[in-house]
N, C-alpha and C. Protein backbone atom coordinates (compact mmCIF):
# COMPACT_ATOMS: atom_id res chain seq x y z
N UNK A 1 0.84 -1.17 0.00
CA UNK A 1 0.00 0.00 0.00
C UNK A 1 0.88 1.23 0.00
N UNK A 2 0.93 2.45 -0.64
CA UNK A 2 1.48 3.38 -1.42
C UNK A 2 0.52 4.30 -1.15
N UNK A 3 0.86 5.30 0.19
CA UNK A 3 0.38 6.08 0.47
C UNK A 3 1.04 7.18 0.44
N UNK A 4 0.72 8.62 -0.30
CA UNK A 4 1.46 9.75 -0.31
C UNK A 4 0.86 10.43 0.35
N UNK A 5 1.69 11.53 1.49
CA UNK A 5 0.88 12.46 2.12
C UNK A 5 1.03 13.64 1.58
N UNK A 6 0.51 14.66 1.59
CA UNK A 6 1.07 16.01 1.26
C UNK A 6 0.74 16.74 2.48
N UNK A 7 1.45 17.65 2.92
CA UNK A 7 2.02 17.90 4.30
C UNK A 7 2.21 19.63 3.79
N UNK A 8 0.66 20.42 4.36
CA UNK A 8 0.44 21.95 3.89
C UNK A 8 1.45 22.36 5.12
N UNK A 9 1.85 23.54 4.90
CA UNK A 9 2.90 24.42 5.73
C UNK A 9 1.39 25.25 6.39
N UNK A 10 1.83 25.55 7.57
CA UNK A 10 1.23 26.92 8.43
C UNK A 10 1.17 28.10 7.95
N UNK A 11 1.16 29.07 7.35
CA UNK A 11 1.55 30.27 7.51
C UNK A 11 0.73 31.38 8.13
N UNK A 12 1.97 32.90 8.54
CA UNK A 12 1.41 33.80 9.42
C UNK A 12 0.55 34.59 8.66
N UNK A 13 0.92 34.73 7.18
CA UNK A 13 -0.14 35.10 7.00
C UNK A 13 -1.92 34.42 6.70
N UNK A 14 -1.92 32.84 6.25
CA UNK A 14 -3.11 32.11 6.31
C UNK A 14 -3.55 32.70 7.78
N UNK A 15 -3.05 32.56 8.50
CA UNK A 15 -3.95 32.40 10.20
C UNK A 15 -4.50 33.84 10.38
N UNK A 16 -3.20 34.76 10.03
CA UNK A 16 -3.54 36.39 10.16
C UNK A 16 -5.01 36.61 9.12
N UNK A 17 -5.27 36.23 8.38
CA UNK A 17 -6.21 36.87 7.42
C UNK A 17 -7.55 35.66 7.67
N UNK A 18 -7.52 34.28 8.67
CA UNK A 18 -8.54 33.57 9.63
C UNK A 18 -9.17 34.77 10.27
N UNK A 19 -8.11 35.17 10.81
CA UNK A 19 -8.36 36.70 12.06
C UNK A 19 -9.57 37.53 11.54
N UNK A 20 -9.37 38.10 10.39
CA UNK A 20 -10.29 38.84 9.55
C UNK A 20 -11.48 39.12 9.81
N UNK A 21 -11.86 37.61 9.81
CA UNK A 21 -13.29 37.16 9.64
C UNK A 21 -13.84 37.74 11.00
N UNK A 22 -13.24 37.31 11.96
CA UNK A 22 -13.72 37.30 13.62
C UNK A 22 -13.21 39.05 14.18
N UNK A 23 -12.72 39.58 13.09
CA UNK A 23 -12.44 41.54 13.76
C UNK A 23 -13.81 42.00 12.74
N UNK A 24 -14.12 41.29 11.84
CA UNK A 24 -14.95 42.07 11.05
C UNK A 24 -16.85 41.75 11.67
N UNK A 25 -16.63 40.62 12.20
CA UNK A 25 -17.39 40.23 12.69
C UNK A 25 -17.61 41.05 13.79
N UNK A 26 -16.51 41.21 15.04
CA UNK A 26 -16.53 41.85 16.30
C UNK A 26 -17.43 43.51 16.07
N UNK A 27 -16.50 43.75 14.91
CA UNK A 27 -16.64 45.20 14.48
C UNK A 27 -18.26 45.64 14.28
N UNK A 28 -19.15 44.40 14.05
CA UNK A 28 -20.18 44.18 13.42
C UNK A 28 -21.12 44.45 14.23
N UNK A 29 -20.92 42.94 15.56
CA UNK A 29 -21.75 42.69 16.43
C UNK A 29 -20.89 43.66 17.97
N UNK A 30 -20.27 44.62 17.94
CA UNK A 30 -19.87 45.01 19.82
C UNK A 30 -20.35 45.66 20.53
N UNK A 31 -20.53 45.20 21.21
CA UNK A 31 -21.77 45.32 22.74
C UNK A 31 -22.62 44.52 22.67
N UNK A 32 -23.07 43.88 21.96
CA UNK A 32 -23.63 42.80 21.96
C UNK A 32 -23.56 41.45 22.14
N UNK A 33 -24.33 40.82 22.96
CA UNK A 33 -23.85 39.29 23.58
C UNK A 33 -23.43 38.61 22.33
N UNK A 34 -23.59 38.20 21.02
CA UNK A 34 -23.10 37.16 20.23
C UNK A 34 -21.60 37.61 19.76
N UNK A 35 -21.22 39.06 20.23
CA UNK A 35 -20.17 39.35 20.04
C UNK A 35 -18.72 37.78 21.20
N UNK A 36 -19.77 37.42 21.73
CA UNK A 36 -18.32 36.80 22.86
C UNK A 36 -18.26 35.15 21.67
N UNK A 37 -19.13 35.29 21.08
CA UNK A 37 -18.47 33.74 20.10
C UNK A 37 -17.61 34.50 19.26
N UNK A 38 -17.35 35.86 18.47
CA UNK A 38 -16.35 35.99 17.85
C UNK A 38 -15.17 36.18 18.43
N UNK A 39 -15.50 36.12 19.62
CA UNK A 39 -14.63 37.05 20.74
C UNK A 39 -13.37 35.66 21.16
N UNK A 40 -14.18 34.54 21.35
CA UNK A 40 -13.63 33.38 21.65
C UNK A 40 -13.29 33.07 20.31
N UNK A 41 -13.74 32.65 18.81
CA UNK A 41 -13.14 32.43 17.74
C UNK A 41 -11.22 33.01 17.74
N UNK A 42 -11.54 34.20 18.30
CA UNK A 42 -10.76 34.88 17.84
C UNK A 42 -9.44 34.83 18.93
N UNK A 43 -9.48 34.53 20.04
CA UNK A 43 -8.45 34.07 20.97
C UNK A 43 -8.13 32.45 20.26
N UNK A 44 -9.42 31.79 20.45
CA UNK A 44 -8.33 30.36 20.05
C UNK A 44 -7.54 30.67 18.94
N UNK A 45 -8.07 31.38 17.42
CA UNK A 45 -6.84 31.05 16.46
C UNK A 45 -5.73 32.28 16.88
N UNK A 46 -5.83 32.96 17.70
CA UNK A 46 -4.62 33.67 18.27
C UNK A 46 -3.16 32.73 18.77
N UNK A 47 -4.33 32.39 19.99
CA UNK A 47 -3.58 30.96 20.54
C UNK A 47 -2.67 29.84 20.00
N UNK A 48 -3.63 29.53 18.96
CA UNK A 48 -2.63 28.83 17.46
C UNK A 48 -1.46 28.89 17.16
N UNK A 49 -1.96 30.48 16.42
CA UNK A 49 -0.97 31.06 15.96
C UNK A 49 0.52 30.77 16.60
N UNK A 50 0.18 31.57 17.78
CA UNK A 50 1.33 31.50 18.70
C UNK A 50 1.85 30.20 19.27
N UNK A 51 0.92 28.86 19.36
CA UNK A 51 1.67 27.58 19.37
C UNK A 51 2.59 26.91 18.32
N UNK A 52 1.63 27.65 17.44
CA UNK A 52 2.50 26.93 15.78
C UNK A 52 3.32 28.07 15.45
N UNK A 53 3.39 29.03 15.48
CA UNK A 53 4.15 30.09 14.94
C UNK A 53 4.88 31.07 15.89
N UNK A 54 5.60 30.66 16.95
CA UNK A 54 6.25 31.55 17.81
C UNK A 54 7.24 32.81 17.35
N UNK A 55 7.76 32.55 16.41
CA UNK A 55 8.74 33.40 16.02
C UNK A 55 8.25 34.33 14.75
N UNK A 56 7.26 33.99 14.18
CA UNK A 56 6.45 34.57 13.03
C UNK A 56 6.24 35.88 13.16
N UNK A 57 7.21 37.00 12.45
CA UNK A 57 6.75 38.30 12.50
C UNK A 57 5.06 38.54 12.39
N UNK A 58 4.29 38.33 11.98
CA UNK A 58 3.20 38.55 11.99
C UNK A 58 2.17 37.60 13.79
N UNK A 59 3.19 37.09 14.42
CA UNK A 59 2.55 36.77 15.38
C UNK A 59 2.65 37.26 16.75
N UNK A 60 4.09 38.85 16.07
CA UNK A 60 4.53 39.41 17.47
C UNK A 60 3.34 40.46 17.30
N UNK A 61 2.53 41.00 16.01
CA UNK A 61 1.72 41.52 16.14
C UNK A 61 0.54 41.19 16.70
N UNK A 62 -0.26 40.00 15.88
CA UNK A 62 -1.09 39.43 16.46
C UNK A 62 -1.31 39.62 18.40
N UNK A 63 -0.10 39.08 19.15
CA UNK A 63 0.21 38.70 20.23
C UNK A 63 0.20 40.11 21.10
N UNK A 64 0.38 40.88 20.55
CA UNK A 64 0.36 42.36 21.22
C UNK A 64 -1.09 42.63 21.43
N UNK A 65 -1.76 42.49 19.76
CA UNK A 65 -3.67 42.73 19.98
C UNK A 65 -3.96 41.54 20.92
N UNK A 66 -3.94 40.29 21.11
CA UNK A 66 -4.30 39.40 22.40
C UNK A 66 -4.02 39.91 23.49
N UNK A 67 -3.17 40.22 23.97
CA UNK A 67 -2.53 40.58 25.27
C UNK A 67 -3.66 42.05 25.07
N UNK A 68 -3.72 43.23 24.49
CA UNK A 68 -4.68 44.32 24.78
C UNK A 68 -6.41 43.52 24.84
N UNK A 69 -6.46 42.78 23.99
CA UNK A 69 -8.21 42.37 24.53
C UNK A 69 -8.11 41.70 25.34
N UNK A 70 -7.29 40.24 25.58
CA UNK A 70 -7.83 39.40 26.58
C UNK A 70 -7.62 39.13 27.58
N UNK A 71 -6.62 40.59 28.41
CA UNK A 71 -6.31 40.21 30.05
C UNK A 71 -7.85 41.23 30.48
N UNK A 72 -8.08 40.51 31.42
CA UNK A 72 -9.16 41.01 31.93
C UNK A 72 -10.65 40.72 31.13
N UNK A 73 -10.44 40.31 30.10
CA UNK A 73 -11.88 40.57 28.76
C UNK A 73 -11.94 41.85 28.85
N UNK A 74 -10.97 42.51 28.28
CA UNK A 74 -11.06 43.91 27.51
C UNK A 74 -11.57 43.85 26.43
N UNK A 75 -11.95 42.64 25.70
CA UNK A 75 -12.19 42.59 24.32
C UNK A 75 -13.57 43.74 24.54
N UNK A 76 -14.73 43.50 25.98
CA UNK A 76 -15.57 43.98 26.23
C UNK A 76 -15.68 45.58 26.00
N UNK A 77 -14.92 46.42 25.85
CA UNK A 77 -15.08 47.41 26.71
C UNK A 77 -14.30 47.87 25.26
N UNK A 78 -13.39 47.54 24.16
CA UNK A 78 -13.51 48.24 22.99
C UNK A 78 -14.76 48.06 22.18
N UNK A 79 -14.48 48.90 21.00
CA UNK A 79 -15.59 50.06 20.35
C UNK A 79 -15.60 49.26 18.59
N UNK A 80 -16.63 48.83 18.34
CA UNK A 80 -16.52 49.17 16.75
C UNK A 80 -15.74 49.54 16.10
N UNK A 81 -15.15 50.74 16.22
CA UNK A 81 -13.90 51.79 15.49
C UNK A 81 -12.73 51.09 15.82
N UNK A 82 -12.76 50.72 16.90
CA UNK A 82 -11.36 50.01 17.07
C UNK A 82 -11.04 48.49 16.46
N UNK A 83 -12.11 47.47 16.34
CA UNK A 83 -12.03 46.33 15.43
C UNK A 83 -11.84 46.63 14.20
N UNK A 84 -12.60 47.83 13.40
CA UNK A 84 -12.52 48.31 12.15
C UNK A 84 -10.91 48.42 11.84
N UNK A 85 -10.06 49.41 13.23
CA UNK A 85 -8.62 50.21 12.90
C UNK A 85 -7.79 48.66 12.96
N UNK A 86 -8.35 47.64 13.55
CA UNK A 86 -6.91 46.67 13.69
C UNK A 86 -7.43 46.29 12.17
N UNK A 87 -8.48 45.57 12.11
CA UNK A 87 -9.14 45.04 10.53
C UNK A 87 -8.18 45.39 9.40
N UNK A 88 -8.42 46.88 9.26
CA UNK A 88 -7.52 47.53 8.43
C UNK A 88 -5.99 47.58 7.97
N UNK A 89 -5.53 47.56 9.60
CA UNK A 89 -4.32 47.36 9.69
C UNK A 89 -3.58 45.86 9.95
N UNK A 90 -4.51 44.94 10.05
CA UNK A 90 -3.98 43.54 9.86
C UNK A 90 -4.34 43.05 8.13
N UNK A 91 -5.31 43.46 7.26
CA UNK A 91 -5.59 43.75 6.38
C UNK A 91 -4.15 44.72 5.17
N UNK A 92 -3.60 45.44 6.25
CA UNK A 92 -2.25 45.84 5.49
C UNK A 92 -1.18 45.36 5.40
N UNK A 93 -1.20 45.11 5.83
CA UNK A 93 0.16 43.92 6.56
C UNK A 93 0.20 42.35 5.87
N UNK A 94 -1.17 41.99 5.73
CA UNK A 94 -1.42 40.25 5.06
C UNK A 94 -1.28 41.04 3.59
N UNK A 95 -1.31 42.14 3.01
CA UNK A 95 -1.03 42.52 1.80
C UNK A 95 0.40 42.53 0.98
N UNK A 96 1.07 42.95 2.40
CA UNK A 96 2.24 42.80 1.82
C UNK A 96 3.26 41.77 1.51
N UNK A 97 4.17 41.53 0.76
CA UNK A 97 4.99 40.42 0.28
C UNK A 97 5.69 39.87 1.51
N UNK A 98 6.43 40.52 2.40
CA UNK A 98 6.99 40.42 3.15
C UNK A 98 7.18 41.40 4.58
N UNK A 99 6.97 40.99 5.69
CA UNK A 99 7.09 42.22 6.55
C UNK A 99 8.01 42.21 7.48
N UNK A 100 9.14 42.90 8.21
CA UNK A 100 10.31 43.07 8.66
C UNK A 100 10.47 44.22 10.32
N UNK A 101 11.20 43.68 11.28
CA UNK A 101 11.38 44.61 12.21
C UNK A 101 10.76 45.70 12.15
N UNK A 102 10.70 46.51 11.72
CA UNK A 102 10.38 47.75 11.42
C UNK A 102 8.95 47.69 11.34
N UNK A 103 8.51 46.77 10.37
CA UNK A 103 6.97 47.00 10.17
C UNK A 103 6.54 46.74 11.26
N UNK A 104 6.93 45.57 11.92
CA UNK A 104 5.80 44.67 13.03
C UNK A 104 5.97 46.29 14.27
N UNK A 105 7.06 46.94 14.49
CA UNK A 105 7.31 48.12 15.42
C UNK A 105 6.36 49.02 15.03
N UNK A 106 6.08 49.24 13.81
CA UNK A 106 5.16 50.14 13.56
C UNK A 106 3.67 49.59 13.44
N UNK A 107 2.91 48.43 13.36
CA UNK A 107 2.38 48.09 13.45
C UNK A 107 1.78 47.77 14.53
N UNK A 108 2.66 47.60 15.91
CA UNK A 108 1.72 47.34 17.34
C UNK A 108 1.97 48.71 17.81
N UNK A 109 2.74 49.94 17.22
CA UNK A 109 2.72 51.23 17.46
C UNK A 109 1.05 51.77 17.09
N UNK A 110 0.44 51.44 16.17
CA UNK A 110 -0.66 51.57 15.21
C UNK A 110 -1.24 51.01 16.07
N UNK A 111 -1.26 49.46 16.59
CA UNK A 111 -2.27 49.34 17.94
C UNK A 111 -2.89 50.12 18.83
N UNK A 112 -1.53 50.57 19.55
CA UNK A 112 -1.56 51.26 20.53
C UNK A 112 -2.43 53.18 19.82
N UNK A 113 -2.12 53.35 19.05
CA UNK A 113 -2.89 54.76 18.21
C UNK A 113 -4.00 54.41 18.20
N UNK A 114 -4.70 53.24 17.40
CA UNK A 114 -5.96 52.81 17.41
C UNK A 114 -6.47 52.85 18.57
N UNK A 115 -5.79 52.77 19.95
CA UNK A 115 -6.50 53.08 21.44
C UNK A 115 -6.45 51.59 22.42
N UNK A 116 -5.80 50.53 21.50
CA UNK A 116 -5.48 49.47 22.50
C UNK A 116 -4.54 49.54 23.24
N UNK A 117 -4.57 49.02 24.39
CA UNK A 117 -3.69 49.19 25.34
C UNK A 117 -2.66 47.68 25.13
N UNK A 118 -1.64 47.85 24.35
CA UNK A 118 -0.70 46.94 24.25
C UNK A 118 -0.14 46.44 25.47
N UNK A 119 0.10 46.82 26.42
CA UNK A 119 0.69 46.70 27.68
C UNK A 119 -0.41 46.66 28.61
N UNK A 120 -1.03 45.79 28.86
CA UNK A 120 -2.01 45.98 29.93
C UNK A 120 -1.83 45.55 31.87
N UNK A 121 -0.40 44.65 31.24
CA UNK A 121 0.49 43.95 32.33
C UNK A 121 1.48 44.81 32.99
N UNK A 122 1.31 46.13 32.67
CA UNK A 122 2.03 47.37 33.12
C UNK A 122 2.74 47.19 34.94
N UNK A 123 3.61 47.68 34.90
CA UNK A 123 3.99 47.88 36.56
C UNK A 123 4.00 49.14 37.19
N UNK A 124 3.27 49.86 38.32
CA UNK A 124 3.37 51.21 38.68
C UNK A 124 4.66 51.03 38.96
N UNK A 125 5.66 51.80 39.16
CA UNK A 125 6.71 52.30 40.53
C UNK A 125 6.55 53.19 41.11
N UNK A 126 6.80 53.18 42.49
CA UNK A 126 6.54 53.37 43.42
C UNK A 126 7.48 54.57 43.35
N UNK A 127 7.66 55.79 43.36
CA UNK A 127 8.93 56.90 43.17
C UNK A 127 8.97 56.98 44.26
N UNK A 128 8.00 57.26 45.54
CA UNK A 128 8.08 57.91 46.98
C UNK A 128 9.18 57.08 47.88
N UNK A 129 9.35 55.75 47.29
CA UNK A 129 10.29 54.61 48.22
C UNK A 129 11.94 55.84 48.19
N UNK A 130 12.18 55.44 49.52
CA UNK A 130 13.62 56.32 49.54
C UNK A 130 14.77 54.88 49.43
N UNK A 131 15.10 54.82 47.99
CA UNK A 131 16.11 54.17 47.86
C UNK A 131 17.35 54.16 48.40
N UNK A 132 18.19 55.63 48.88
CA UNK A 132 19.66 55.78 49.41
C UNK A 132 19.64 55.53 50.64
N UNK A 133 18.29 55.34 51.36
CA UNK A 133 18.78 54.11 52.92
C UNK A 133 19.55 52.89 53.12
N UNK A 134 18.93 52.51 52.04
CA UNK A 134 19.92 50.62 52.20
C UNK A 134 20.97 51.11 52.00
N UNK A 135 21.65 52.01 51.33
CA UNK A 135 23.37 52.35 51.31
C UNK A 135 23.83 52.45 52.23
N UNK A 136 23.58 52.89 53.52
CA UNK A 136 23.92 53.45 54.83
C UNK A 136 24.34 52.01 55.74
């Protein structure tokens, strides 16, 4: 028996432009309860992504928009306009031939403009602590 497999590759951009469907969707339905099935669509193939594709310039972007919707379910509490601005801008990016340092920097920069909070895992410091005691 003579079995051939053919064995499809992953790519960041196939999964990135999966994404599509579930920002255009979000963009569609937000504030509204059927919004949390796109909401969940859209973390698992995040999740994916990032199991199968760790190093994938297009998944340090991706991974920046996860981290702004889904600590806490922030996905809740953005706006229409803002699914539209990533849409667009993940939409620019799956256009291009190739994308490089630079883009993916300017691209979760563009996150953060669009009004997501890329960093949501932030740390206050504390300035009032008087550090030059322990010297003594």
């Amino acid at each position: 028996m003579n079995v051939e497999q053919n064995v499809l590759e992953v790519s960041g951009v196939e999964i990135t432009k999966t994404l599509l469907v579930d920002l255009q969707k979000l963009s569609s339905y937000s504030g509204e309860p059927v919004a949390a099935v796109y909401a969940d669509n859209l973390l698992r193939t995040m999740r994916f992504m990032r199991d199968k594709l760790p190093f994938d310039p297009y998944t340090e972007v991706v991974m920046a928009l996860h981290d702004a919707l889904f600590f806490q379910n922030r996905w809740i509490d953005y706006k229409a306009i803002h699914y539209k601005g990533v849409y667009d801008l993940l939409t620019s990016i799956v256009n291009q031939e190739t994308i490089n340092n630079s883009s993916v920097e300017d691209s979760i920069l563009t996150l953060l403009n669009i009004g997501f909070d890329i960093l949501p895992f932030g740390v206050s410091i504390d300035n009032s602590l008087d550090t030059d005691s322990d010297e003594e």
